[in-house]
N, C-alpha and C. Protein backbone atom coordinates (compact mmCIF):
# COMPACT_ATOMS: atom_id res chain seq x y z
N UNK A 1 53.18 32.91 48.29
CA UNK A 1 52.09 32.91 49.22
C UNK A 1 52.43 32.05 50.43
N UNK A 2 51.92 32.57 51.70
CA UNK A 2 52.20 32.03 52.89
C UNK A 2 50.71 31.16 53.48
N UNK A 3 50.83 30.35 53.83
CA UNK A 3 49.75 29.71 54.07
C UNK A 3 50.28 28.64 55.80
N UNK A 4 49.36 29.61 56.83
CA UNK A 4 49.84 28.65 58.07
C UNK A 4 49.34 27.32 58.62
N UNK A 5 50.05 26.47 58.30
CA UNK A 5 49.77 24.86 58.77
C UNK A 5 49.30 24.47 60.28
N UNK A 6 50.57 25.32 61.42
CA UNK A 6 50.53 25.03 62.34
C UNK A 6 51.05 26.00 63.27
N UNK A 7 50.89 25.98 64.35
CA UNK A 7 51.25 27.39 64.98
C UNK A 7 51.02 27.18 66.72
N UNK A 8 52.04 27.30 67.15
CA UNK A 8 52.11 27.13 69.26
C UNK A 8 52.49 28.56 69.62
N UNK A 9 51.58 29.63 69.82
CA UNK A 9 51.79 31.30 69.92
C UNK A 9 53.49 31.13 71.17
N UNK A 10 54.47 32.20 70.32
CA UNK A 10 55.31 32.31 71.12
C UNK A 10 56.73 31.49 71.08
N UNK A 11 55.92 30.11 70.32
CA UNK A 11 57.03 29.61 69.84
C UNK A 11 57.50 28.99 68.59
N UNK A 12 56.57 28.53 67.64
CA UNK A 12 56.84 28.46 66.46
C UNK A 12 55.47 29.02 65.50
N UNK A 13 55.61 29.00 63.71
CA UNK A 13 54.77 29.27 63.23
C UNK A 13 55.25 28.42 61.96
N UNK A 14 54.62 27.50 61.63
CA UNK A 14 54.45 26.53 60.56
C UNK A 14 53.88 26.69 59.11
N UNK A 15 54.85 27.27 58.02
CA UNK A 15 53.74 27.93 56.74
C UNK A 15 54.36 27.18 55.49
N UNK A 16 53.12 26.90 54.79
CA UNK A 16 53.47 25.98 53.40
C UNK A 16 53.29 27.21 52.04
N UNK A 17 54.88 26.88 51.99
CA UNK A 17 55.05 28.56 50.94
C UNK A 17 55.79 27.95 49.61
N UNK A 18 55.12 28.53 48.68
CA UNK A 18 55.52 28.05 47.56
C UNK A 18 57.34 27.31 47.13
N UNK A 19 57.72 28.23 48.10
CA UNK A 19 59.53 27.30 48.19
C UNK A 19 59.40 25.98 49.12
N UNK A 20 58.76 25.47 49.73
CA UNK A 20 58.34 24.65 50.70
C UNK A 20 57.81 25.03 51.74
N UNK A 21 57.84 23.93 52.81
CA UNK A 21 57.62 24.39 54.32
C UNK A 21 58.61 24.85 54.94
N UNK A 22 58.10 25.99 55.58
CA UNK A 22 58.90 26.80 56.42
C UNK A 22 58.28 27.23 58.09
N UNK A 23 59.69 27.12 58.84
CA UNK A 23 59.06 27.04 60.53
C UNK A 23 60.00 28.40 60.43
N UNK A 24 59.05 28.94 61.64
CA UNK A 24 59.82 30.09 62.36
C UNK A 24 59.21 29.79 63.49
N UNK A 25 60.64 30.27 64.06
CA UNK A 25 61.03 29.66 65.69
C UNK A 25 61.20 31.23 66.66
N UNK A 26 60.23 31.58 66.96
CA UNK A 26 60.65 32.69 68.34
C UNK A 26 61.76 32.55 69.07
N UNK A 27 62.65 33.05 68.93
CA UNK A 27 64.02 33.02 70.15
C UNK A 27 64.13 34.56 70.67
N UNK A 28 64.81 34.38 71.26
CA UNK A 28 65.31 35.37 72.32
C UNK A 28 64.63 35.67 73.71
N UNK A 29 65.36 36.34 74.43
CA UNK A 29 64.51 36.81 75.83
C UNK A 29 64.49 38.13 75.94
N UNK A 30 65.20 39.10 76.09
CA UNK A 30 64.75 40.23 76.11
C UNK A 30 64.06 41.23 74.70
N UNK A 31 65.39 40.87 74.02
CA UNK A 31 65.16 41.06 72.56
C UNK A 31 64.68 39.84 71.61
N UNK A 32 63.39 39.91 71.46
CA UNK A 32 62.83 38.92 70.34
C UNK A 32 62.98 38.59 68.87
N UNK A 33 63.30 37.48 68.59
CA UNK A 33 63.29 37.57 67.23
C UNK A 33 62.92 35.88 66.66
N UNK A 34 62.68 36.30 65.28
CA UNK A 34 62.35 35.01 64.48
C UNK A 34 63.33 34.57 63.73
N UNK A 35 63.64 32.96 63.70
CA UNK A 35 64.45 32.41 62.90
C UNK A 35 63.86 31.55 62.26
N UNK A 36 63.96 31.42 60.68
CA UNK A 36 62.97 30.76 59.76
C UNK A 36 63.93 29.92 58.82
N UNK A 37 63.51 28.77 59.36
CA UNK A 37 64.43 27.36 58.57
C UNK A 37 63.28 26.62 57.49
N UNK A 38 64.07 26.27 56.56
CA UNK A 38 62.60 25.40 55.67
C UNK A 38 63.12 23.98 56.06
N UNK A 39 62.16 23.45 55.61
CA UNK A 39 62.00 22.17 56.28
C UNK A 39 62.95 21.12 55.26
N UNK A 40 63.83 19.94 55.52
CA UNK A 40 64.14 19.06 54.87
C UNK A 40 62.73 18.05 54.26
N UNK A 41 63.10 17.78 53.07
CA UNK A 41 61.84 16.34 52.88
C UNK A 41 61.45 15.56 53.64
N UNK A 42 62.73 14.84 54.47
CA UNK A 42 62.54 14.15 55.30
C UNK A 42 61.91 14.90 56.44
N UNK A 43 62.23 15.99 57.23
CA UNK A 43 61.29 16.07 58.07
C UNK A 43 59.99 16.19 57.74
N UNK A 44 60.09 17.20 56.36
CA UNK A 44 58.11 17.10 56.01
C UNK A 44 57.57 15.47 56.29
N UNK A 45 58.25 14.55 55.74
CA UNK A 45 57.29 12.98 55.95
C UNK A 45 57.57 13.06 57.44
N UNK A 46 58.88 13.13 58.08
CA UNK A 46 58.24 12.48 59.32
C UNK A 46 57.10 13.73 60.22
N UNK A 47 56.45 14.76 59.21
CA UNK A 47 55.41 15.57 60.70
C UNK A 47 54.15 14.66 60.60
N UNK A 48 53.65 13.37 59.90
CA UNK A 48 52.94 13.09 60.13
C UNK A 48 52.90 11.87 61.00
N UNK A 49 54.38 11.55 61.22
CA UNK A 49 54.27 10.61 62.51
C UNK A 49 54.92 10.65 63.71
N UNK A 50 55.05 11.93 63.75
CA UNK A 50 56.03 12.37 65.05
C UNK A 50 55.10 13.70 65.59
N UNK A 51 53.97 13.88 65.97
CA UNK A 51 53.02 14.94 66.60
C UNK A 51 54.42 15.79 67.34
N UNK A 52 55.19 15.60 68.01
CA UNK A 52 56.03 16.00 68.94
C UNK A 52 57.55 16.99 67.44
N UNK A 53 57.29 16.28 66.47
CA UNK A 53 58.55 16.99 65.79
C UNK A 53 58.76 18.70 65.80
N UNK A 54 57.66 19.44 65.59
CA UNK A 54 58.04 20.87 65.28
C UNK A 54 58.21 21.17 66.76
N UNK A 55 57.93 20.92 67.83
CA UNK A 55 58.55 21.42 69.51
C UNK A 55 60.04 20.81 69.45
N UNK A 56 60.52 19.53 68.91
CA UNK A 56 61.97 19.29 68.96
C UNK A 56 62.65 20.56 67.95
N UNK A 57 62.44 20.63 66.88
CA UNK A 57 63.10 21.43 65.95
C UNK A 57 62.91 22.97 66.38
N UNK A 58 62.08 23.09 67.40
CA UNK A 58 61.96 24.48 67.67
C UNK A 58 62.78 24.59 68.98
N UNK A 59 63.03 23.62 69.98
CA UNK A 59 64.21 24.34 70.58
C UNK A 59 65.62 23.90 70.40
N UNK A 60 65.62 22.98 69.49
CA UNK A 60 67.22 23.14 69.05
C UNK A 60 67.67 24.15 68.59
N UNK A 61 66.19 24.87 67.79
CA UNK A 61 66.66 25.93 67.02
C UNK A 61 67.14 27.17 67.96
N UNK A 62 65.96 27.27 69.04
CA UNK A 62 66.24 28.19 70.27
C UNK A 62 67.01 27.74 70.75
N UNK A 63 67.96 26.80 71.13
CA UNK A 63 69.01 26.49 71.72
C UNK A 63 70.01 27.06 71.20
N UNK A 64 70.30 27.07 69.97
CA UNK A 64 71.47 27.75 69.27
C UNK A 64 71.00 27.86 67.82
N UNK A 65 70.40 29.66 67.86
CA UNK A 65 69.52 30.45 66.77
C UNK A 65 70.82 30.38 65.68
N UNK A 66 71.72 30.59 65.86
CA UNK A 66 73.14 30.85 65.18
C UNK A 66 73.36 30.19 64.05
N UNK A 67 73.27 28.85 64.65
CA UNK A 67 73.59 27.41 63.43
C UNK A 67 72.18 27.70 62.33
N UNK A 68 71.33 28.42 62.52
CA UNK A 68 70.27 28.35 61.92
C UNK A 68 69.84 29.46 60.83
N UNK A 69 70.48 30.41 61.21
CA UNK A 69 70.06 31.96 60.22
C UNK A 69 70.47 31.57 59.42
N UNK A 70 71.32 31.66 58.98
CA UNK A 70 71.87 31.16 57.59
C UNK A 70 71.28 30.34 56.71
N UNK A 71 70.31 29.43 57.58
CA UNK A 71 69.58 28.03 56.44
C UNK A 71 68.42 29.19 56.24
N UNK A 72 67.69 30.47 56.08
CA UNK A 72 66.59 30.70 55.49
C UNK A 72 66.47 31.17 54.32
């Protein structure tokens, strides 16, 4: 089951799924697509003191989608 935590339309979508938390990150420009990383432990503790963490992790991820398919 997917259950959404958090969500910025367009660029990420934040869901607490029975394997953990998982972000998907909108990339691309002409051709769109989603890349869905689960979250380390450590980042789960730090989303409650870093308001700003899922916009960092979402454009590193859009920075280079590549390093990332593979982790879903």
């Amino acid at each position: 089951m997917k259950e959404i935590i958090s969500q910025k339309k367009w660029v990420y979508t934040l869901y607490n799924t029975d394997d953990g938390m998982l972000l998907s990150v909108v990339c691309g420009g002409v051709a769109m697509f989603n890349v869905d990383v689960f979250l380390s432990d450590e980042d789960v503790k730090n989303l409650s003191k870093d308001e700003a963490l899922l916009d960092k992790l979402s454009e590193k991820i859009r920075n280079n989608p590549e390093q990332y398919m593979h982790n879903s």
